[in-house]
N, C-alpha and C. Protein backbone atom coordinates (compact mmCIF):
# COMPACT_ATOMS: atom_id res chain seq x y z
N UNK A 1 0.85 -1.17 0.00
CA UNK A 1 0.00 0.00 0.00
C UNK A 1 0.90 1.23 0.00
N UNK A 2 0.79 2.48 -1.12
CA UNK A 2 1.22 3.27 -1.04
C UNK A 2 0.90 4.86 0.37
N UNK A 3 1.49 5.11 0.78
CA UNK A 3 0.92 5.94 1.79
C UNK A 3 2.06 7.49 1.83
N UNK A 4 1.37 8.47 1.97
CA UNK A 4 2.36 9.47 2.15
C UNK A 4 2.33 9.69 3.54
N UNK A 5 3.86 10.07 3.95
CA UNK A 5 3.80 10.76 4.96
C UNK A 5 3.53 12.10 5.38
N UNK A 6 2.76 12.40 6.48
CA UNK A 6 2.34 13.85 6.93
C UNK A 6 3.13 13.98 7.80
N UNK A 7 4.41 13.79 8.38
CA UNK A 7 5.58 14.52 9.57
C UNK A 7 6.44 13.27 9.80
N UNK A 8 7.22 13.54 10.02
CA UNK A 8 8.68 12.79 9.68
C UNK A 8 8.44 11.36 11.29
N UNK A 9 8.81 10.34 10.81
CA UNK A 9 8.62 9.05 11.43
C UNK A 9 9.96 8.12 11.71
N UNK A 10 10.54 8.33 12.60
CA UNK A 10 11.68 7.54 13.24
C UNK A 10 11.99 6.24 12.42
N UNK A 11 13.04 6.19 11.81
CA UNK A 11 13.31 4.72 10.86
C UNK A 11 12.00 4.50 9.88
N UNK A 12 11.52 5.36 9.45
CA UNK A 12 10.36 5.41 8.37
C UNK A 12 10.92 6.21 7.65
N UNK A 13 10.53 7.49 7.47
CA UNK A 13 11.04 8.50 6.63
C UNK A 13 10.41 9.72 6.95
N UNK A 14 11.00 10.81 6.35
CA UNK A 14 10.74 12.11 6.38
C UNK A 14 8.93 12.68 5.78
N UNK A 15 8.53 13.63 6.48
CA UNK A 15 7.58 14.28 6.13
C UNK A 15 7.10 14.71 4.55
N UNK A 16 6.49 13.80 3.59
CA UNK A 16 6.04 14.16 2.36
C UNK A 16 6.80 12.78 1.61
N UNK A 17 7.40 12.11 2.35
CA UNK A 17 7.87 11.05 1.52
C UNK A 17 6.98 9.76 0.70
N UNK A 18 6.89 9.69 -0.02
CA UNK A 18 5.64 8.54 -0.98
C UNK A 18 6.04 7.41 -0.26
N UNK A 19 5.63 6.16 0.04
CA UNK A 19 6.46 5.19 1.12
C UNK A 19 5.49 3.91 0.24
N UNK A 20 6.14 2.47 0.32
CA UNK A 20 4.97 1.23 -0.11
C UNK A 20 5.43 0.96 0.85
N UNK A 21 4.49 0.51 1.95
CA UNK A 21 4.36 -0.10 3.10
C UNK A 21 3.39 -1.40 3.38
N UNK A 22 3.64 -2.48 4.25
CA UNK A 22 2.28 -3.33 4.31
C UNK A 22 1.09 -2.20 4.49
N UNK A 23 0.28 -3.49 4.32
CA UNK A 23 -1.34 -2.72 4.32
C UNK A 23 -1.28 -3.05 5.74
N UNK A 24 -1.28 -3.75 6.50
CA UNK A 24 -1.46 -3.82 8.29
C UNK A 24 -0.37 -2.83 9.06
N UNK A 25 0.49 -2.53 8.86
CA UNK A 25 1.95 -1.24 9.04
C UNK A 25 0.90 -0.14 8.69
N UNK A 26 0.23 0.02 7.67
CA UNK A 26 -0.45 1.48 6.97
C UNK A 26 -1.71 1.62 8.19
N UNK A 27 -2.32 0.37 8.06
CA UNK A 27 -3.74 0.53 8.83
C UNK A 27 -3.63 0.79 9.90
N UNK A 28 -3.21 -0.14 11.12
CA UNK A 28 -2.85 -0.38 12.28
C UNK A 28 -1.74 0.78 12.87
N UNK A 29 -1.46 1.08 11.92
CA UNK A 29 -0.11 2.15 12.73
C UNK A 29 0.05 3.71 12.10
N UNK A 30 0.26 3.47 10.91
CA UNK A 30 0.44 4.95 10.12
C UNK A 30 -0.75 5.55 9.99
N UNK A 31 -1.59 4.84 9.32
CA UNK A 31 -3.26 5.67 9.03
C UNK A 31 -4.21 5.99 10.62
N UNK A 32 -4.03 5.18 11.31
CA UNK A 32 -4.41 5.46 12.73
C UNK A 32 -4.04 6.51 13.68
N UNK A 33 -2.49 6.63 13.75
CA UNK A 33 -1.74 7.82 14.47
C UNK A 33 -2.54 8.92 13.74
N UNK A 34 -2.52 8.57 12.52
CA UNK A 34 -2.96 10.09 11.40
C UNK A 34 -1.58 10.92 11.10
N UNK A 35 -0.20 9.64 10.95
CA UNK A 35 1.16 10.53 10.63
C UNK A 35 0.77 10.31 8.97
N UNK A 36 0.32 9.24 8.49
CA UNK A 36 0.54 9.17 7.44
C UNK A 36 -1.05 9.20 6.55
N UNK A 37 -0.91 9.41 4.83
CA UNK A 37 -2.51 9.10 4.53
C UNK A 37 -2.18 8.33 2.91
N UNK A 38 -3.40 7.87 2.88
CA UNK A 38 -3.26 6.79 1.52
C UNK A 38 -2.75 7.93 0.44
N UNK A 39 -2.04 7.62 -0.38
CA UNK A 39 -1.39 7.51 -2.12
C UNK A 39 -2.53 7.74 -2.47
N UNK A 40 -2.87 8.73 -3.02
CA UNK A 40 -3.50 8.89 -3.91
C UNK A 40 -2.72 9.43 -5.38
N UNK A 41 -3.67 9.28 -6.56
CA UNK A 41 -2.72 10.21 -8.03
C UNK A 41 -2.69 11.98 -7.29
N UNK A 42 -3.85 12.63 -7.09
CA UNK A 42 -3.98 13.59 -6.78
C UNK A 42 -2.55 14.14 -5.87
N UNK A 43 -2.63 13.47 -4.62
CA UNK A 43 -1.89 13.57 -3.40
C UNK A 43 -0.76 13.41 -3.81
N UNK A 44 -0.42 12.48 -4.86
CA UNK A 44 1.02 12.66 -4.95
C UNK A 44 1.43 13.84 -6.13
N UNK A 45 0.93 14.16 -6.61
CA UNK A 45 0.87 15.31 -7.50
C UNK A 45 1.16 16.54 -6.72
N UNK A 46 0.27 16.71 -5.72
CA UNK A 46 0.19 18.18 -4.61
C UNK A 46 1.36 17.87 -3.84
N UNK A 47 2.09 16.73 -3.20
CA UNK A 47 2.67 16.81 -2.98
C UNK A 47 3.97 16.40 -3.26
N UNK A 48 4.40 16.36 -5.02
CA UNK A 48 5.38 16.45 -5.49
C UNK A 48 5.50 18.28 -6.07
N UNK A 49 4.38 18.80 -6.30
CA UNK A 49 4.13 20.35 -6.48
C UNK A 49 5.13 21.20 -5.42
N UNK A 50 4.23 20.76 -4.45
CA UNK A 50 4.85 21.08 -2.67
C UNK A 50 6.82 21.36 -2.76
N UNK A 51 6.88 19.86 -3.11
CA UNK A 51 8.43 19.26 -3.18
C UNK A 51 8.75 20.35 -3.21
N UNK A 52 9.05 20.69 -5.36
CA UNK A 52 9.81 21.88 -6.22
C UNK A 52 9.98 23.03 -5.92
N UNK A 53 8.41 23.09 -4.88
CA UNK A 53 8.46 24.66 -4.64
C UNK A 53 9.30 25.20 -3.08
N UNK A 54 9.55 24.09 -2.76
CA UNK A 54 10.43 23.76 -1.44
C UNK A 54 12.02 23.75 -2.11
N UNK A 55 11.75 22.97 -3.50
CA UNK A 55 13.39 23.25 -3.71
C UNK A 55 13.85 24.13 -4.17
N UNK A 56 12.60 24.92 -4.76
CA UNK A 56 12.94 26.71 -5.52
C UNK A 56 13.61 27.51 -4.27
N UNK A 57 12.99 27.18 -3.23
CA UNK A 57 13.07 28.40 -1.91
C UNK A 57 14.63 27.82 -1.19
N UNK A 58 14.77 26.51 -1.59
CA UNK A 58 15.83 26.08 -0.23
C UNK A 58 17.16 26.77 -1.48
N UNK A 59 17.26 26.43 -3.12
CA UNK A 59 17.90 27.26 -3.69
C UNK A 59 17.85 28.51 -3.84
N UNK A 60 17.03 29.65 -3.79
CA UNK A 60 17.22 30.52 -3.21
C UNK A 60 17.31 31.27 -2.24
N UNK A 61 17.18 30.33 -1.09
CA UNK A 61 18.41 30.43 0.27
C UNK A 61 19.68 30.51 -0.11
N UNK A 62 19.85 29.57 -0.43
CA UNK A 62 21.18 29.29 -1.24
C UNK A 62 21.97 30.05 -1.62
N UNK A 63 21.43 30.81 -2.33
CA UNK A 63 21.82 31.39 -3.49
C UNK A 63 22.04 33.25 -2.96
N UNK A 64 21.31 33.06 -2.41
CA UNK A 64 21.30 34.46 -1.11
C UNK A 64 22.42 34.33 -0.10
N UNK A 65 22.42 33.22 0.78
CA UNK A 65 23.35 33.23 1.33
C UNK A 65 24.88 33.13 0.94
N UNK A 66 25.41 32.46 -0.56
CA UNK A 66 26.44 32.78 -1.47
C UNK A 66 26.71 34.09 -1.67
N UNK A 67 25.77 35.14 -1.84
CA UNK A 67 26.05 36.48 -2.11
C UNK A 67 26.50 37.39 -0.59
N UNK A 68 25.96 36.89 0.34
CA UNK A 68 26.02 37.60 1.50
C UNK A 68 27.73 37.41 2.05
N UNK A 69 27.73 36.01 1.70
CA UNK A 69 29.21 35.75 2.45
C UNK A 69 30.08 36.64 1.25
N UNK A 70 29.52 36.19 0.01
CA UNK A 70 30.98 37.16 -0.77
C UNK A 70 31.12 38.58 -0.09
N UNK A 71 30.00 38.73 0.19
CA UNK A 71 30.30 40.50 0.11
C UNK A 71 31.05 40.99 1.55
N UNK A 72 30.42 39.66 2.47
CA UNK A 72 31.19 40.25 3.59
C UNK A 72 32.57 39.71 3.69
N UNK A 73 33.33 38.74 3.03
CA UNK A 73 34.74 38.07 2.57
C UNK A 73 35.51 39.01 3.36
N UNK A 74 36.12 38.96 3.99
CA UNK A 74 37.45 40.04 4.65
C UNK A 74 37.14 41.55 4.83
N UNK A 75 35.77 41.52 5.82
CA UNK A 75 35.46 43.22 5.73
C UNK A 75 36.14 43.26 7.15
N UNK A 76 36.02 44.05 7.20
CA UNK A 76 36.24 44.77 8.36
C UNK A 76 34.74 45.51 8.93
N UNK A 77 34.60 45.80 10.38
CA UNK A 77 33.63 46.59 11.27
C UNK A 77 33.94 46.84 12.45
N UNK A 78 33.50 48.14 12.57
CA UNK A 78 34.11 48.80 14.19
C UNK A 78 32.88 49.04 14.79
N UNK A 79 33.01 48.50 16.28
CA UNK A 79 31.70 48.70 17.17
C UNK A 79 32.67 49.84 18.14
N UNK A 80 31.95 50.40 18.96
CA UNK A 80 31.75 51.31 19.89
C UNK A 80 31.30 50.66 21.13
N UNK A 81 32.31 50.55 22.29
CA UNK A 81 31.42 49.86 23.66
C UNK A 81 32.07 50.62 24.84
N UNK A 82 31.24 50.36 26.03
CA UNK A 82 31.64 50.92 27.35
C UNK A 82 32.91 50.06 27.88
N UNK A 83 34.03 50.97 28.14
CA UNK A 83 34.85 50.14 28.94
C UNK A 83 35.15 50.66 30.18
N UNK A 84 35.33 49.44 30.96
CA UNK A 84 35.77 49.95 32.75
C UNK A 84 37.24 50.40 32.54
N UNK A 85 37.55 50.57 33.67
CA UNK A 85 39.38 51.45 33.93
C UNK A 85 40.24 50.48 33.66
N UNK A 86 39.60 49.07 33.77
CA UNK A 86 40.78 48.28 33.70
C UNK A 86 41.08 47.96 32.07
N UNK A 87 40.35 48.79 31.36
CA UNK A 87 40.40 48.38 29.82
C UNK A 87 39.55 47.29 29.17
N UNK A 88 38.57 46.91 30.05
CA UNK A 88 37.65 45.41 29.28
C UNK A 88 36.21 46.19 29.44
N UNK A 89 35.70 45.15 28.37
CA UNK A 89 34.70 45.59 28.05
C UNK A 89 33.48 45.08 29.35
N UNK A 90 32.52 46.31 29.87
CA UNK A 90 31.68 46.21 30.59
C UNK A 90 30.76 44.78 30.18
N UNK A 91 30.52 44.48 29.14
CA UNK A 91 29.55 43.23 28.34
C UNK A 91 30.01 43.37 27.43
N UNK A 92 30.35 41.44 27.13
CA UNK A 92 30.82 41.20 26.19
C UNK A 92 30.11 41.27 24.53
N UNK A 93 30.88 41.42 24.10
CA UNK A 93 30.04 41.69 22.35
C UNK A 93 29.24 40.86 21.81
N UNK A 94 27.92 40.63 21.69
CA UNK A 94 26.90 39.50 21.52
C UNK A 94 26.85 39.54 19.67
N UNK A 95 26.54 38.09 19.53
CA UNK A 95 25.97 37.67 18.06
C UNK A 95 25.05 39.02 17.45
N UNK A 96 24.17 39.37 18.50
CA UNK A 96 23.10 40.05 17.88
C UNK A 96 23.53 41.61 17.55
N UNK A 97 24.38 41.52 18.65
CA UNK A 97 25.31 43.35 17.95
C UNK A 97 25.81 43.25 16.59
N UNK A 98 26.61 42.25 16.87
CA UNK A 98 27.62 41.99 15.32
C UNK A 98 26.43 41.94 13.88
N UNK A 99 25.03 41.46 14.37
CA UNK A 99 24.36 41.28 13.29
C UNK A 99 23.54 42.35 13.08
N UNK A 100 23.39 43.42 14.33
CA UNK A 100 22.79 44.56 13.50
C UNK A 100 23.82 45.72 13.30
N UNK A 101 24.95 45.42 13.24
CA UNK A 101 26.21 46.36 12.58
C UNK A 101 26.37 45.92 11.33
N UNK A 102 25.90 44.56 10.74
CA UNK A 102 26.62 44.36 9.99
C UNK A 102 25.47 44.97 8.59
N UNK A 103 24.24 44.85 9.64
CA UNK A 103 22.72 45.28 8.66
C UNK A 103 22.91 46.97 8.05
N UNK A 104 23.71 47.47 9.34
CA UNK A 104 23.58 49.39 9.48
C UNK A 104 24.67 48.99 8.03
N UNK A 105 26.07 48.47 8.43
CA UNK A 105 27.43 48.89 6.99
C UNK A 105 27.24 48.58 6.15
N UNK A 106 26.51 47.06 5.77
CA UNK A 106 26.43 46.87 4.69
C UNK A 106 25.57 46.57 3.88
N UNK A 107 24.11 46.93 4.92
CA UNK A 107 22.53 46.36 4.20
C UNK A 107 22.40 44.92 4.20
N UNK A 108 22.78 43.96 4.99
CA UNK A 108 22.74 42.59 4.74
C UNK A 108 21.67 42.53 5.87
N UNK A 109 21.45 41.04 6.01
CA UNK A 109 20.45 40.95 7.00
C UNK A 109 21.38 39.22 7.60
N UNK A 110 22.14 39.36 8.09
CA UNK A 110 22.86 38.20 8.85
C UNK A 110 21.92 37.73 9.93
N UNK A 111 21.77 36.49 10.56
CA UNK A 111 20.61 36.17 11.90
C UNK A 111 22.00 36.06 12.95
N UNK A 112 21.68 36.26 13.83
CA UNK A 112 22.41 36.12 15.00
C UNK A 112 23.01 34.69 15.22
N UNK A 113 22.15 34.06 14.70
CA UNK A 113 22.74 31.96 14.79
C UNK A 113 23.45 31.62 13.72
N UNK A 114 23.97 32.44 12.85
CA UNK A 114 24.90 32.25 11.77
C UNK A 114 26.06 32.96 12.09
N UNK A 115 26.60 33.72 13.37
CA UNK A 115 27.48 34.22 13.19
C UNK A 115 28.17 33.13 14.50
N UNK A 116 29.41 33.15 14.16
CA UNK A 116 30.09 32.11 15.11
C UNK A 116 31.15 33.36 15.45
N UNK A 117 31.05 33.17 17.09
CA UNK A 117 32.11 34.13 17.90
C UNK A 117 33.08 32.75 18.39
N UNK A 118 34.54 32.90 18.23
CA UNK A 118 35.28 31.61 18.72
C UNK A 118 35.60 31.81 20.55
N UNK A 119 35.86 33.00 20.68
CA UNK A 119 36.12 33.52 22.14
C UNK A 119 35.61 34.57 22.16
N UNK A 120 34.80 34.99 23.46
CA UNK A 120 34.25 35.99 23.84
C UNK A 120 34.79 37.54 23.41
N UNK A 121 34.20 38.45 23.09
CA UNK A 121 34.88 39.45 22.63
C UNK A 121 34.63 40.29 23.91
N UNK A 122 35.80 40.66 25.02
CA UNK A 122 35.69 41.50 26.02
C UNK A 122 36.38 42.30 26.23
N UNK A 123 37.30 43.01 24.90
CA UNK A 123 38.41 43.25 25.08
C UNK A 123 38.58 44.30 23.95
N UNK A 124 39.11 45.79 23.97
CA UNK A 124 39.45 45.93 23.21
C UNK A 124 40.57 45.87 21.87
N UNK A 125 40.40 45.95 20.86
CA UNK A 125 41.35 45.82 19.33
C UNK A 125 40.73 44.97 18.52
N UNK A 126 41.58 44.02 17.84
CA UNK A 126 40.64 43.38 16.59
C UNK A 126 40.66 42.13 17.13
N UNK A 127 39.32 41.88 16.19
CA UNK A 127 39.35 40.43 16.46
C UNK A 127 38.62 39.82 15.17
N UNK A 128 38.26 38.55 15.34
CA UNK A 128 38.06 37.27 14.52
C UNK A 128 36.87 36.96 14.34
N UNK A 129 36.01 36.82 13.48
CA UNK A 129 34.52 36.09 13.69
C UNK A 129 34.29 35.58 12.50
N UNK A 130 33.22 34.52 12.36
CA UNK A 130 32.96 33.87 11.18
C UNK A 130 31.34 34.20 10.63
N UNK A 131 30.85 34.20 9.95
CA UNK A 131 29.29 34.40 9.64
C UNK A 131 29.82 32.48 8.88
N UNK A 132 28.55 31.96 9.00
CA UNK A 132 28.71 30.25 8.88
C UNK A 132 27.52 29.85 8.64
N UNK A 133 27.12 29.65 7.27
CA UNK A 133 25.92 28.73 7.13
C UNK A 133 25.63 27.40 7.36
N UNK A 134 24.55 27.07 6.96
CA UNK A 134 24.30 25.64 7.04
C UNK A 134 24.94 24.34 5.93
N UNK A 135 24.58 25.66 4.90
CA UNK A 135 25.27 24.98 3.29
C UNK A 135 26.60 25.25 2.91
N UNK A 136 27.65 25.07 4.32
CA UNK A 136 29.29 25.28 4.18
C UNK A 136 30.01 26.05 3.90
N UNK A 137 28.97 27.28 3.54
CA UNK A 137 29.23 28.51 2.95
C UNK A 137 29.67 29.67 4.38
N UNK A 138 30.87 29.82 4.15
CA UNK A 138 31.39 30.79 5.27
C UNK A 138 32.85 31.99 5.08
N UNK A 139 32.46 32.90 5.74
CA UNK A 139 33.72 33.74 5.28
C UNK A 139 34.43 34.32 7.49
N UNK A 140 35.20 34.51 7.07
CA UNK A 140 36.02 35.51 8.23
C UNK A 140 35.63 37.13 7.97
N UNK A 141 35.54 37.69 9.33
CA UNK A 141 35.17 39.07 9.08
C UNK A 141 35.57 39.46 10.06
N UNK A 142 36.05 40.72 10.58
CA UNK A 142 37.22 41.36 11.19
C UNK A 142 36.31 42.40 11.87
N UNK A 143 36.46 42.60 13.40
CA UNK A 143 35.78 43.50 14.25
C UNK A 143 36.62 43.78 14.89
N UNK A 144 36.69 45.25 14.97
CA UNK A 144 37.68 46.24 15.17
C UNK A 144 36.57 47.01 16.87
N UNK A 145 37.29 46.54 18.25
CA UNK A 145 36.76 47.14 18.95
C UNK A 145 36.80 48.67 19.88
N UNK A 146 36.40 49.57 19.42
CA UNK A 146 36.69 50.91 20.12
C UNK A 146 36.04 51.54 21.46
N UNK A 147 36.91 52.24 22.09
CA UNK A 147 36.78 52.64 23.23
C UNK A 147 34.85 54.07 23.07
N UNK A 148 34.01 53.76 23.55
CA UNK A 148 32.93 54.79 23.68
C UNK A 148 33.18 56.16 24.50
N UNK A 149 33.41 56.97 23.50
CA UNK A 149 33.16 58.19 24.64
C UNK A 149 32.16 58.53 25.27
């Protein structure tokens, strides 16, 4: 019996996958939970439709995030922070600063969970950071930290 899946099933398969399964596996278990529903022509049509238009968007993720890393490839950015007497920074420099500095210099829109800090930034001068996708796509970018008047 053909059956699609409606949400992803431990040692079964992923959510939208076409599956031939017994008919007692389909009845008794998949069609009952309500994870899965019969093959139909229709159903698999809508949800091979579904698929493409899932793979249009995950390539132009893609394809967005390729442009973002080129542009930021070896930039440089200077933040502005409070420092105590002893020369360190009052709070350390968060993901989410770095990502709305990087929105103000260069119009990008980076998320805060794509930027990888390796060591805390508490300190002033330069330092190291990575912006790091999912799809291996990553560059180094250079933060230059200055004293706030």
């Amino acid at each position: 019996m053909k059956v699609i899946l409606k949400q992803d099933v431990k040692g079964v398969g992923a959510a939208g996958d076409v599956l031939d399964v017994s008919e007692g596996y389909a009845r008794n278990f998949l069609l009952k939970k309500d994870v899965a529903m019969i093959a139909t022509e229709f159903e698999v049509q809508k949800i091979s439709s579904k698929h493409k238009k899932r793979v249009k968007e995950k390539n132009k993720q893609v394809e967005k995030e390729s442009q973002i890393v080129n542009v930021l490839a070896n930039k440089k950015i200077t933040i502005s922070a409070k420092v105590n007497p002893s020369g360190t920074l009052y709070a350390a420099v968060s993901a989410k600063e770095l990502s709305e500095k990087i929105k103000k210099s260069f119009g990008l829109t980076v998320e805060p969970n794509n930027i990888v800090i390796h060591n805390p930034i508490k300190e002033l001068g330069k330092h190291s950071i990575e912006v790091k996708y999912k799809n291996n796509k990553q560059t180094k970018l250079f933060v230059t930290i200055e004293k706030k008047e």
